[in-house]
C-alpha atoms as a PDB file:
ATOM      1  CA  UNK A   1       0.000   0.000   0.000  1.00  0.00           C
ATOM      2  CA  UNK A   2       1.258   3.142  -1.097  1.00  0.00           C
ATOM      3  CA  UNK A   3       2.053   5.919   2.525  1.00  0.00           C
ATOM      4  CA  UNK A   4      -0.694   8.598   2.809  1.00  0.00           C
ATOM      5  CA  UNK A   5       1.481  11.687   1.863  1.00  0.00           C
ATOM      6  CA  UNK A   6       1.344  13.841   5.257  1.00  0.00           C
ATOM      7  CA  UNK A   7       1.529  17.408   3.757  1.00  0.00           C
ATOM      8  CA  UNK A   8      -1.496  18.815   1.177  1.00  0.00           C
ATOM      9  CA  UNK A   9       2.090  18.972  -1.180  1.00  0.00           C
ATOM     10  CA  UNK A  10       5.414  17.403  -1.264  1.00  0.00           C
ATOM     11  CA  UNK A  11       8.092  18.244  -3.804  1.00  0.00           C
ATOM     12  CA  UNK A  12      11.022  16.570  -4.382  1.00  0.00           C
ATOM     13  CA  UNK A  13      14.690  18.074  -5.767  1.00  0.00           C
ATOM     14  CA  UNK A  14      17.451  17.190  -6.949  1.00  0.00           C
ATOM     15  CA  UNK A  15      20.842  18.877  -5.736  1.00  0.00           C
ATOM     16  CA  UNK A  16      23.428  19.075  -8.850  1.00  0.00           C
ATOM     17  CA  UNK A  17      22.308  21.410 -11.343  1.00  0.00           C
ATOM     18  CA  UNK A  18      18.672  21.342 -10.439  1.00  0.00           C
ATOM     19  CA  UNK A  19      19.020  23.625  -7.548  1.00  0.00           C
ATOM     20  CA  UNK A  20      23.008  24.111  -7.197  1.00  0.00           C
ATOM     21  CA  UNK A  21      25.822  25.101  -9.782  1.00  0.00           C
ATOM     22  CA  UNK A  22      28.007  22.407  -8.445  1.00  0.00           C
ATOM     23  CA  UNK A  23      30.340  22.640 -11.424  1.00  0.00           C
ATOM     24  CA  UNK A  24      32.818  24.780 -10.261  1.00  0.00           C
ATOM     25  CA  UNK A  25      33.117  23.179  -6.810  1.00  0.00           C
ATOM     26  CA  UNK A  26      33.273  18.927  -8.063  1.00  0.00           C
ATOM     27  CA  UNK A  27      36.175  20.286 -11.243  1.00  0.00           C
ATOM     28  CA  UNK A  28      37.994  21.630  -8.216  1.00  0.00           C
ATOM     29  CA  UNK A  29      37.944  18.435  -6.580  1.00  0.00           C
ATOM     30  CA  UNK A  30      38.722  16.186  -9.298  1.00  0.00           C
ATOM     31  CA  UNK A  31      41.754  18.524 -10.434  1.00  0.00           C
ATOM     32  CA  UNK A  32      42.598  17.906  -6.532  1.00  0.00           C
ATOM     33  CA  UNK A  33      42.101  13.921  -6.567  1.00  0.00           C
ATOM     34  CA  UNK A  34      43.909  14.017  -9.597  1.00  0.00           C
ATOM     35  CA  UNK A  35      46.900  16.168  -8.219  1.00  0.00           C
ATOM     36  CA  UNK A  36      46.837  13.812  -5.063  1.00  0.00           C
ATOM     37  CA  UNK A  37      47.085  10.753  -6.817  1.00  0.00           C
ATOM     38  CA  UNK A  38      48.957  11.550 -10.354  1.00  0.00           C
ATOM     39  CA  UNK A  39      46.209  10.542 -12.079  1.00  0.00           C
ATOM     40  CA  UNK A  40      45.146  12.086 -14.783  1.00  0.00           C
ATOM     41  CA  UNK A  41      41.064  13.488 -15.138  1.00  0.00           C
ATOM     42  CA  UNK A  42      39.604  15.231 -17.697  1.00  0.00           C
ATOM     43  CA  UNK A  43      37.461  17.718 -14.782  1.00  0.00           C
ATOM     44  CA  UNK A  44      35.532  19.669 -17.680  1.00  0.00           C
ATOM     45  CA  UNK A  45      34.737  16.733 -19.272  1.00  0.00           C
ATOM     46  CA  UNK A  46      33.977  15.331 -16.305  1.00  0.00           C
ATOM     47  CA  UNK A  47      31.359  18.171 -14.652  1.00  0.00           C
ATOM     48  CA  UNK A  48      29.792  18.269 -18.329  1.00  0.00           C
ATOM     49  CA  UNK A  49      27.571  14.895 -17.593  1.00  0.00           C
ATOM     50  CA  UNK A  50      26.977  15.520 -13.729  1.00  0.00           C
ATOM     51  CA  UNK A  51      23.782  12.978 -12.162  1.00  0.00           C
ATOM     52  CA  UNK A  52      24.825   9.609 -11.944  1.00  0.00           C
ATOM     53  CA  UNK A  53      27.350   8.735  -8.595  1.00  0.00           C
ATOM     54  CA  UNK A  54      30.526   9.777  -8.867  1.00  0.00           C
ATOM     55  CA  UNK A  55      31.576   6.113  -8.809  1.00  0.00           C
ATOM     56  CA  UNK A  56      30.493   5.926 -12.621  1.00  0.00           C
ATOM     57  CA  UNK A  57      32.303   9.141 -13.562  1.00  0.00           C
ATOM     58  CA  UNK A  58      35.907   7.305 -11.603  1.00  0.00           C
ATOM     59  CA  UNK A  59      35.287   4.180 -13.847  1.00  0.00           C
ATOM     60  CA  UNK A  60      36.580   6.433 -16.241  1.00  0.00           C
ATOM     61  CA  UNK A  61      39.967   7.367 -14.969  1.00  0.00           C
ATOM     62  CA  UNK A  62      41.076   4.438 -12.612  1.00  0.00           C
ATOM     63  CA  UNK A  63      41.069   0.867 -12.678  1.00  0.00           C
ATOM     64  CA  UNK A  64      38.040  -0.496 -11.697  1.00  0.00           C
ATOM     65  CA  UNK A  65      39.588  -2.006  -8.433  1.00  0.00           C
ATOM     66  CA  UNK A  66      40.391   1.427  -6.836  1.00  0.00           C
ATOM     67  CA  UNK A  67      37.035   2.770  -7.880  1.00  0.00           C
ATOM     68  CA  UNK A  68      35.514   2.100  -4.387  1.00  0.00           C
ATOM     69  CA  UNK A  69      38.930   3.527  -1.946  1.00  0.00           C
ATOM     70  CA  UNK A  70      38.820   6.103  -4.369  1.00  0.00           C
ATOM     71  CA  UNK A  71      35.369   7.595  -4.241  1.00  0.00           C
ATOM     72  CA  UNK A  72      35.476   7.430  -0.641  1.00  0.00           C
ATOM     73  CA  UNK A  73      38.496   9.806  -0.993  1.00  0.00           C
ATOM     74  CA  UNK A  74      36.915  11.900  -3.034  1.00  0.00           C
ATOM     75  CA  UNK A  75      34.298  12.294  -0.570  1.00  0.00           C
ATOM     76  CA  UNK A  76      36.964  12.693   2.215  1.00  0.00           C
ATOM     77  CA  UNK A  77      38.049  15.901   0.215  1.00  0.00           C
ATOM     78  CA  UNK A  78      35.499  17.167  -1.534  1.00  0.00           C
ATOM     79  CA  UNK A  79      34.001  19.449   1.754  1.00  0.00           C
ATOM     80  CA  UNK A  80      37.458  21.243   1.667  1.00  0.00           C
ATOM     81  CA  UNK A  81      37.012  21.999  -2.534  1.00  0.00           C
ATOM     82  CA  UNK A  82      33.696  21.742  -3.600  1.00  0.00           C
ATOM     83  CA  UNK A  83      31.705  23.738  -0.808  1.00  0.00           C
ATOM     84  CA  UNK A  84      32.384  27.292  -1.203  1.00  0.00           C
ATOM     85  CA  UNK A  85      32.756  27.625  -5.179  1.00  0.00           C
ATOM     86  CA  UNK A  86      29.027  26.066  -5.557  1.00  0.00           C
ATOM     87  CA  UNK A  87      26.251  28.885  -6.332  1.00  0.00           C
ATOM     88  CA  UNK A  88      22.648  28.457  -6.262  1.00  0.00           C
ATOM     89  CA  UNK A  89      20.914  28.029  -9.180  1.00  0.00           C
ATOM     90  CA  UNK A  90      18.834  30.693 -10.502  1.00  0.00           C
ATOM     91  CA  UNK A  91      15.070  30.242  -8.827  1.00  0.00           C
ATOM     92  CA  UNK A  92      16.215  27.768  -6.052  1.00  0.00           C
ATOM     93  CA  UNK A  93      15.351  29.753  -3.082  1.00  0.00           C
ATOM     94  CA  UNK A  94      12.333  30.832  -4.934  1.00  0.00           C
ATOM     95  CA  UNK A  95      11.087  27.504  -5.473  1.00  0.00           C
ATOM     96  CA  UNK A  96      11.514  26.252  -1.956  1.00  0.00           C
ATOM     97  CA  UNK A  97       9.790  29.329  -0.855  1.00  0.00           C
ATOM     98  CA  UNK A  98       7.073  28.993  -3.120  1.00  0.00           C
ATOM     99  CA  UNK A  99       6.196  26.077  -1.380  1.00  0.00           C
ATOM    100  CA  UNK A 100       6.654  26.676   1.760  1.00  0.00           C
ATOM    101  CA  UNK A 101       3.718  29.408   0.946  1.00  0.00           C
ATOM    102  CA  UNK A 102       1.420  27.042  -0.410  1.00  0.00           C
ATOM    103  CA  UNK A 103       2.512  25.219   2.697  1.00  0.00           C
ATOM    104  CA  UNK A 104       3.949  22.536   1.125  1.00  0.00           C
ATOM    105  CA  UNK A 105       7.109  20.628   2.373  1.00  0.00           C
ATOM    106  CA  UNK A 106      10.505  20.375   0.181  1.00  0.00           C
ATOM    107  CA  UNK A 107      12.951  17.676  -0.134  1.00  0.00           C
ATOM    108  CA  UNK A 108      16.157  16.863  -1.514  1.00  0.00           C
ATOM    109  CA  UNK A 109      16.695  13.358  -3.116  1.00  0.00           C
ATOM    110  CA  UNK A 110      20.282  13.144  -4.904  1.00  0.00           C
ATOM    111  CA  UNK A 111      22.941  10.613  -5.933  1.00  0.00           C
ATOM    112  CA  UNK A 112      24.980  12.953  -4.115  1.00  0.00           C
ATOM    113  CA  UNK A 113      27.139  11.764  -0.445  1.00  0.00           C
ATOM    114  CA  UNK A 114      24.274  13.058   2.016  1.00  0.00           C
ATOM    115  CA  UNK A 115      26.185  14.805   3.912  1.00  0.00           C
ATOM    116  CA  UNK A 116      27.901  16.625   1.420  1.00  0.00           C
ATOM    117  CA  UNK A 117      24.586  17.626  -0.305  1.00  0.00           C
ATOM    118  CA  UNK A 118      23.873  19.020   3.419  1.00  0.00           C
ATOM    119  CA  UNK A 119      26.855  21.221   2.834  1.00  0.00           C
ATOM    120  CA  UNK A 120      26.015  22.738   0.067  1.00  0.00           C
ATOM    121  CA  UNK A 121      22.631  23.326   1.089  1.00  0.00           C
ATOM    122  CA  UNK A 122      23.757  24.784   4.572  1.00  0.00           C
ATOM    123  CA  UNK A 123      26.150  26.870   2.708  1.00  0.00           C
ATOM    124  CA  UNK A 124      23.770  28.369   0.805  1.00  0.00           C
ATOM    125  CA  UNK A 125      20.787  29.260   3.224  1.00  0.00           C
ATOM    126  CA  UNK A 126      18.792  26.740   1.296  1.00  0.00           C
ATOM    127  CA  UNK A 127      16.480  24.865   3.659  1.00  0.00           C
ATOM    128  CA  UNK A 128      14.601  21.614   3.012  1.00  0.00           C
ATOM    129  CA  UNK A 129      12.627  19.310   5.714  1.00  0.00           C
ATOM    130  CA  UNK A 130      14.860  16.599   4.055  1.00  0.00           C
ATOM    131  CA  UNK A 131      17.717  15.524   2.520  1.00  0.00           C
ATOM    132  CA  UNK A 132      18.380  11.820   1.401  1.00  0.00           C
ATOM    133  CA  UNK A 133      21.707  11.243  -0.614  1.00  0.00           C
ATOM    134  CA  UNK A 134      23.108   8.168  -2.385  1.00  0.00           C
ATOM    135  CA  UNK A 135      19.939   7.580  -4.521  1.00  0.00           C
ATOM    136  CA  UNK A 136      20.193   7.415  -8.597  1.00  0.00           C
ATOM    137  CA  UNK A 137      17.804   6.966 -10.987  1.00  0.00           C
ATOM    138  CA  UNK A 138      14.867   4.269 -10.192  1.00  0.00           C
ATOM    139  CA  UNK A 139      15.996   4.090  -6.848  1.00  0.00           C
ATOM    140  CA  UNK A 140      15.036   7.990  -5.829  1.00  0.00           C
ATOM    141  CA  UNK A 141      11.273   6.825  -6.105  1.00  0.00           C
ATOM    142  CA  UNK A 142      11.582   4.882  -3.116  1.00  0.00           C
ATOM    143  CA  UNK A 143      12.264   7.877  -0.637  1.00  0.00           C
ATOM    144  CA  UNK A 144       9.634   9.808  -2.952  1.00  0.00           C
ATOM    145  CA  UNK A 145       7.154   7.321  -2.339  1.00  0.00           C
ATOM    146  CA  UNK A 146       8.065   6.846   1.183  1.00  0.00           C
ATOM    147  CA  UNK A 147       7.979  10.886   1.330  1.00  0.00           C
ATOM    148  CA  UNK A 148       4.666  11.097  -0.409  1.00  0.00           C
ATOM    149  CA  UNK A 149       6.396  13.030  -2.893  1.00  0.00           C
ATOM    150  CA  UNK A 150       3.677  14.526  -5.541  1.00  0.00           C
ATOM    151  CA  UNK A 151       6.014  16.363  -7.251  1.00  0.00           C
ATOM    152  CA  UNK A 152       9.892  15.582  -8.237  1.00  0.00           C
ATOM    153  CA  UNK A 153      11.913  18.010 -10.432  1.00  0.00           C
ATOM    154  CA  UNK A 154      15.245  17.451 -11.879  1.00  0.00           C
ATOM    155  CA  UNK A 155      17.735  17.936 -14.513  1.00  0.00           C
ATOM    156  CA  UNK A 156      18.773  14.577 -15.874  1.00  0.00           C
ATOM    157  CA  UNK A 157      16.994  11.683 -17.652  1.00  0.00           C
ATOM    158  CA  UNK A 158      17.436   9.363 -14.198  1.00  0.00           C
ATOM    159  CA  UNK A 159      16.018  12.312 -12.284  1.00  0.00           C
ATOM    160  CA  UNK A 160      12.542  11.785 -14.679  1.00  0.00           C
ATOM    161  CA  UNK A 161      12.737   7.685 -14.216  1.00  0.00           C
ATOM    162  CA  UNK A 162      13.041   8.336 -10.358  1.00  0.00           C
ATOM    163  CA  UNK A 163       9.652  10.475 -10.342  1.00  0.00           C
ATOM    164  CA  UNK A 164       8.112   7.830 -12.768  1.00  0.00           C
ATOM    165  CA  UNK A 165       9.041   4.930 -10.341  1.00  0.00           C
ATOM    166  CA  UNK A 166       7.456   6.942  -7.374  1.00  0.00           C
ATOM    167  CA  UNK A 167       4.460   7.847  -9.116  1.00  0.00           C
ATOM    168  CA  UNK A 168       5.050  11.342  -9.063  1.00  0.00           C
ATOM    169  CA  UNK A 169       4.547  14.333 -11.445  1.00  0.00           C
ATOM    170  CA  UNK A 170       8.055  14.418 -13.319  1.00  0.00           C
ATOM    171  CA  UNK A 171       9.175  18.453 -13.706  1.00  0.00           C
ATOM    172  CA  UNK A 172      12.148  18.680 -15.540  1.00  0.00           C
ATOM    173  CA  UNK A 173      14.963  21.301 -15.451  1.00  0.00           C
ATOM    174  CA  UNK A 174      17.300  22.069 -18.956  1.00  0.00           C
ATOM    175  CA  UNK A 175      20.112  23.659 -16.432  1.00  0.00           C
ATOM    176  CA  UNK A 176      22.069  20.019 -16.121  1.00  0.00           C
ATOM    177  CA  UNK A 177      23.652  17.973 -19.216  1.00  0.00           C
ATOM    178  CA  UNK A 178      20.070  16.626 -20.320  1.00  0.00           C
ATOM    179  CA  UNK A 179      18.591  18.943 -23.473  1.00  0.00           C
ATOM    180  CA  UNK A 180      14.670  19.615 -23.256  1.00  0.00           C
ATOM    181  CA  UNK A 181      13.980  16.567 -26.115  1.00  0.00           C
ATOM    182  CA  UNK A 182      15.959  14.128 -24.240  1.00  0.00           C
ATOM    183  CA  UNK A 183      13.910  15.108 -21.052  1.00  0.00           C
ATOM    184  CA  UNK A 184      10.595  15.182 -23.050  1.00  0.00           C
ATOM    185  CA  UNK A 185      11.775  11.210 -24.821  1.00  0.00           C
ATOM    186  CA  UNK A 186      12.496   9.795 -21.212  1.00  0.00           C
ATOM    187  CA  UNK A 187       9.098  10.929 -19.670  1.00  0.00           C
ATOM    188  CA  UNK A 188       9.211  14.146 -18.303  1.00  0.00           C
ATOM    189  CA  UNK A 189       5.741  15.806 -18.042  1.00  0.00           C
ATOM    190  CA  UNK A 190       6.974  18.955 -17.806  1.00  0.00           C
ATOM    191  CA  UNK A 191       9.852  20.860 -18.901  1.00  0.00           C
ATOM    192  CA  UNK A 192      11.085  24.118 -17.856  1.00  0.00           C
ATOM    193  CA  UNK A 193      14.147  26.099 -19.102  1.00  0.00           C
ATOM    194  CA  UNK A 194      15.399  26.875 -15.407  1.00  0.00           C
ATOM    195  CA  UNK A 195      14.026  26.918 -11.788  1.00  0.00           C
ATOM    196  CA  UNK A 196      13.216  30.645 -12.809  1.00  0.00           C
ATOM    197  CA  UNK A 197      10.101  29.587 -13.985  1.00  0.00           C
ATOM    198  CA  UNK A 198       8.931  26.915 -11.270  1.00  0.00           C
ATOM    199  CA  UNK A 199       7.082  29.380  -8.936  1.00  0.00           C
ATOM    200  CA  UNK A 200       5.027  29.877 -11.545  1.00  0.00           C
ATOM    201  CA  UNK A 201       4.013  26.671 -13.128  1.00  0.00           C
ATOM    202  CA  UNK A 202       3.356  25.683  -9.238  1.00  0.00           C
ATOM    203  CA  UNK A 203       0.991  29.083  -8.954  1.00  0.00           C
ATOM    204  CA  UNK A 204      -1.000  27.189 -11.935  1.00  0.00           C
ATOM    205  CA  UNK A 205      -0.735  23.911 -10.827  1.00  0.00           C
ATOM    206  CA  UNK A 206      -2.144  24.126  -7.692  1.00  0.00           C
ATOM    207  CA  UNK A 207      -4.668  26.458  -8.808  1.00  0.00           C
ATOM    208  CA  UNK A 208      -5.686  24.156 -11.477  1.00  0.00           C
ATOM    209  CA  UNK A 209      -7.361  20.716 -12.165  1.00  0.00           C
ATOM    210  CA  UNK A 210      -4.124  19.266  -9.829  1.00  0.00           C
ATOM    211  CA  UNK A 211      -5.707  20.678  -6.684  1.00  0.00           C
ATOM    212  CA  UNK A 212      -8.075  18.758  -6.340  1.00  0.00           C
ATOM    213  CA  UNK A 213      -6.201  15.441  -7.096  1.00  0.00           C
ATOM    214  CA  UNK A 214      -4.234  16.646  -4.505  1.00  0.00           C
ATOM    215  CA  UNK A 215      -6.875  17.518  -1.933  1.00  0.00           C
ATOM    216  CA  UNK A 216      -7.263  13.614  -2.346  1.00  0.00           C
ATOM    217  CA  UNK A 217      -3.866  13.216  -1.974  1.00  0.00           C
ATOM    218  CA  UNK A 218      -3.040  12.320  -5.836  1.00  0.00           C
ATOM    219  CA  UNK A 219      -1.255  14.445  -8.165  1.00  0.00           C
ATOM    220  CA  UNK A 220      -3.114  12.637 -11.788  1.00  0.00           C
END
């Protein structure tokens, strides 16, 4: 049986590139992993096709036996380079507010180390109820379900197949590596050019036929 959700609206985020620039902050910690252990990394190449966990992106530069030690040493540094160089996204704050005044509740589900995603968010005066890392793809829509998530936006095609698996309305976000037709092809029911414009579509949303799915605690 699917949870009851416990809020009139839940909506779901992802961290990298949905609601933080985390580009400049993850290049400066691959240039330092790769400085630290004289291996070489491509870090533009590398922050170009953020989403999945970073384990897939170290497949790509180290033999696949050190891929575990060296993700968690990634991880051990990336606090010290990847914090402070990480803006908000255009419309993050907004977005969180904007529900918040519908008085909603706002999540963060990412692939991201928890408690670095905590970091970032801390950093920034962004403020979800709460934050559940180390979840790609398919297996975000467990916490959404769990979460009663109605609503999950992201920027990558495994952000749209997490909402799907939960059930939830899929908003999509062309900020990350994932063009609007890609988004559109893996399921995304709606796509928006930035967080910009979220506050918005939610205004309409909720005002719209979607309230009263909601009022029954459904979002179709």
């Amino acid at each position: 049986m699917d949870p009851m959700p416990s809020y009139p609206l839940t909506v779901g985020f992802d961290l990298d590139m949905t609601l933080v620039d985390t580009r400049p902050g993850i290049k400066a910690a691959y240039l330092a992993l790769s400085a630290e252990t004289g291996t070489p990394i491509d870090a533009d190449l590398a922050v170009s096709r953020l989403g999945p966990p970073v384990e897939e992106e170290l497949r790509n530069w180290f033999p696949a036996d050190a891929v575990a030690a060296t993700a968690d040493r990634y991880r051990e540094i990336y606090p010290t380079h990847a914090i402070a160089p990480s803006p908000a996204l255009p419309g993050a704050r907004e977005s969180v507010a904007a529900i918040r005044e519908r008085g909603g509740r706002a999540m963060v589900v990412t692939a991201k180390h928890g408690p670095s995603a905590e970091l970032h968010l801390a950093h920034l005066g962004i403020e979800p109820d709460a934050v559940i890392g180390g979840l790609w793809a398919e297996a975000k829509g467990q916490a959404l379900r769990e979460h009663g998530a109605h609503v999950y936006v992201g920027d990558h095609t495994g952000d749209v197949r997490g909402a799907r698996t939960a059930g939830a309305l899929s908003v999509a976000v062309t900020t990350g590596p994932c063009d609007a037709e890609e988004l559109r092809a893996a399921g995304a029911d709606i796509v928006l050019s930035s967080l910009t414009e979220f506050p918005s579509w939610l205004g309409g949303y909720l005002d719209g036929d979607a309230a009263r799915g909601l009022r029954r605690g459904r979002i179709h």
